[in-house]
Protein backbone atom coordinates (compact mmCIF):
# COMPACT_ATOMS: atom_id res chain seq x y z
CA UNK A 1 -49.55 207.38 60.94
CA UNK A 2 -50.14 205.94 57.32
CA UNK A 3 -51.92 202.22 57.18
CA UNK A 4 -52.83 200.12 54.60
CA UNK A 5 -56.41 198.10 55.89
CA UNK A 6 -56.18 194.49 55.19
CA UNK A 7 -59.74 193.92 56.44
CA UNK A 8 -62.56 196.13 56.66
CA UNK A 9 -63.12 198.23 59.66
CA UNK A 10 -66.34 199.87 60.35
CA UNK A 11 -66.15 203.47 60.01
CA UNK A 12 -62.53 203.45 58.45
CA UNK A 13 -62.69 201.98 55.44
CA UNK A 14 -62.41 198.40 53.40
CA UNK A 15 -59.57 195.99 52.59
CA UNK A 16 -56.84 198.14 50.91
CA UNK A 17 -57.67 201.60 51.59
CA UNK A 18 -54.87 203.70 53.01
CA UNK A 19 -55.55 205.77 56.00
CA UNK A 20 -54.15 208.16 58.31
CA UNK A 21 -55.10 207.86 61.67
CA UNK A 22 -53.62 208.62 65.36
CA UNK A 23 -50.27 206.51 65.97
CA UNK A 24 -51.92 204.98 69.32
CA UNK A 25 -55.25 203.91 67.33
CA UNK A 26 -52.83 202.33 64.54
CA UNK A 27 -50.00 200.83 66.71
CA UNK A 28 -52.34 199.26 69.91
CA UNK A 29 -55.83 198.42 67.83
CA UNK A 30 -55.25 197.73 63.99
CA UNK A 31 -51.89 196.31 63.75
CA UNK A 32 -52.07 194.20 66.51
CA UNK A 33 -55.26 192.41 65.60
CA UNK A 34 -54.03 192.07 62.06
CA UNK A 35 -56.59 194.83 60.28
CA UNK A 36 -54.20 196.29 59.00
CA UNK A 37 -49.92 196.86 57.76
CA UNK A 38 -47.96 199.74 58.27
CA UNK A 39 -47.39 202.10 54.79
CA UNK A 40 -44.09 201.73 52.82
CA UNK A 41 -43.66 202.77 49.48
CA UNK A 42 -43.02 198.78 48.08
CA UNK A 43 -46.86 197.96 49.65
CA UNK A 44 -48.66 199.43 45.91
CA UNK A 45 -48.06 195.34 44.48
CA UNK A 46 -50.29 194.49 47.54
CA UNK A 47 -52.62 197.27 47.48
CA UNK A 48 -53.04 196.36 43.92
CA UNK A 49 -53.51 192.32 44.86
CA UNK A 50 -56.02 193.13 47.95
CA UNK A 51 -58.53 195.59 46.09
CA UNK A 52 -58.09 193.17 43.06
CA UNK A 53 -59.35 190.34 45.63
CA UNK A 54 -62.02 192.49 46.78
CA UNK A 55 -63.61 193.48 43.67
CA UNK A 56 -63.96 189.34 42.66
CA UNK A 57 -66.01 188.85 45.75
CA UNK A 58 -67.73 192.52 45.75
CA UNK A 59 -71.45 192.06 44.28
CA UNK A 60 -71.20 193.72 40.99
CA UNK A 61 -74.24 195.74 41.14
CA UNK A 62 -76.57 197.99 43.45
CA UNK A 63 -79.40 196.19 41.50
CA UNK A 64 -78.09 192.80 42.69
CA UNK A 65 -77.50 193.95 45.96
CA UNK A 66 -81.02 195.26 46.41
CA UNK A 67 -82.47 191.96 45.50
CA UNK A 68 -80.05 189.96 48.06
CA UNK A 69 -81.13 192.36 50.61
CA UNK A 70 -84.71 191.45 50.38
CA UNK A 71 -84.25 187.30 49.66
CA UNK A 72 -82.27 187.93 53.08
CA UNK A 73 -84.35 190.11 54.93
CA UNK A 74 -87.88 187.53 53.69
CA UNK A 75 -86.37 184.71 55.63
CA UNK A 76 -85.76 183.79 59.19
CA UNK A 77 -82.57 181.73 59.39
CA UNK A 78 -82.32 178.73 62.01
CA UNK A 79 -78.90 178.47 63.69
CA UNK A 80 -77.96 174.81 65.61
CA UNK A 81 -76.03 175.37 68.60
CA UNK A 82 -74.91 173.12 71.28
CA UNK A 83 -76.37 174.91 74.63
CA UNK A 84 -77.29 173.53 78.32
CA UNK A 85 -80.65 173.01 80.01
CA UNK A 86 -80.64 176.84 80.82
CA UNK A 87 -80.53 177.93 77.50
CA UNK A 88 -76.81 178.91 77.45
CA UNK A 89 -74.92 178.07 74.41
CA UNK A 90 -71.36 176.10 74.64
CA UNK A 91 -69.15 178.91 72.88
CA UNK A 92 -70.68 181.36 70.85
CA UNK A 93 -72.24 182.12 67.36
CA UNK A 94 -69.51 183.64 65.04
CA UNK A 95 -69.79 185.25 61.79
CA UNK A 96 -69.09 182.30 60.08
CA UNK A 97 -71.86 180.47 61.58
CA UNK A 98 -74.19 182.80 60.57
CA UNK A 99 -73.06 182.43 56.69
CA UNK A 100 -73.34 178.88 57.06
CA UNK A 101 -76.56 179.34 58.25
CA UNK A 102 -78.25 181.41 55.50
CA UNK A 103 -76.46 179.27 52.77
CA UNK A 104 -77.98 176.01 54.23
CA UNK A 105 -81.91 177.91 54.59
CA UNK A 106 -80.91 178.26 50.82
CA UNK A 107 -79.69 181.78 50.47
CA UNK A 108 -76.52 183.21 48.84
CA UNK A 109 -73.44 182.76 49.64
CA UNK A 110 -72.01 185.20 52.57
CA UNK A 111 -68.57 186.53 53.25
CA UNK A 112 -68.43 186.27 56.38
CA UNK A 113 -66.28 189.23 56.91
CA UNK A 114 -69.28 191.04 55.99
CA UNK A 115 -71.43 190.14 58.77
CA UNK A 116 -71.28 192.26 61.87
CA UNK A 117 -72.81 190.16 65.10
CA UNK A 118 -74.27 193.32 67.73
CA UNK A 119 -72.30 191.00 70.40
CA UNK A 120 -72.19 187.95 71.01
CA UNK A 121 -74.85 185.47 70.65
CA UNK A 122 -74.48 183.17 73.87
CA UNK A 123 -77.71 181.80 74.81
CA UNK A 124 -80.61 180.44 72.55
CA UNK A 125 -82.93 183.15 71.21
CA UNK A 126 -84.26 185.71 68.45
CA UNK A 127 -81.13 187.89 67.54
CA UNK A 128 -80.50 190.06 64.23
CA UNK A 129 -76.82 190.15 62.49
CA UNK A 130 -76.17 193.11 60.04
CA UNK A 131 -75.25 192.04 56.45
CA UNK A 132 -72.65 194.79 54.19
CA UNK A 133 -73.67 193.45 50.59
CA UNK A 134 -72.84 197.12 49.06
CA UNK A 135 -71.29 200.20 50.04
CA UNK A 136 -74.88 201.51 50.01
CA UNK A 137 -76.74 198.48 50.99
CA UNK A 138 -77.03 197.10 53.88
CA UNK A 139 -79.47 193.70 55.39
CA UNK A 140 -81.20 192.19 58.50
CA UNK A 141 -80.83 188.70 58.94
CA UNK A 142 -83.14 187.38 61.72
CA UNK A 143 -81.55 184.33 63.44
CA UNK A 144 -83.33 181.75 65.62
CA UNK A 145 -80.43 179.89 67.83
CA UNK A 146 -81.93 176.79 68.96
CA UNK A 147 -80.51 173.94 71.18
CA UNK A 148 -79.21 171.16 68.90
């Protein structure tokens, strides 16, 4: 089955790609979680708009990338999370948490689309979070969750 990605899966391809993959994969993971539309031959105007979109927030160049990745990967980032006495958090760290973070420790501005979590951060603790700033680059943000 022919898809159009309107987010970027991991191992598939980026926002506006068009793939072929099995119909069960398509139908059961990607469609119904929104990563992506089913192919039609009126979809090119939003191909066009969603790569378009993409390419404003893309860094520009490897260069730029590779000096992001180490301003990112010099720092340890402090996350503020409501937890218990035990440690355990009240919800979870998202993605969007994280780029809030790293903006506030005064580094760049994050998509958060482009973080990947390993799972998810419930308790207070050291964790890392995987930042895509290029097709060929790739960063380690080390995150400190502490009770706030």
């Amino acid at each position: 089955m022919k898809v159009i990605l309107t987010h970027e899966v991991t191992g598939l391809g980026t926002a506006g790609d068009v793939v072929d993959v099995k119909d069960g994969y398509a139908r059961n993971f990607l469609l119904r979680r929104g990563l992506a539309t089913g192919w039609t031959k009126g979809v090119a105007k939003q191909v066009a708009a969603i790569q378009k979109g993409r390419e404003v927030r893309e860094i520009k160049s490897l260069d730029e990338a590779k000096g992001m990745k180490g301003q990112l990967e010099a720092k340890s980032v402090k996350v503020v999370a409501k937890a218990g006495k035990s440690g355990r958090l009240f919800g979870a760290v998202t993605q969007g948490d994280v780029a809030d973070a790293v903006k506030a420790a005064g580094g760049p501005q994050l998509d958060r689309r482009k973080i990947e979590l390993s799972g998810p951060i419930k308790a207070t603790g050291s964790f890392e979070a995987l930042v895509r700033l290029h097709p060929e680059v790739q960063a380690t943000v080390k995150l400190d969750v502490i009770a706030g």
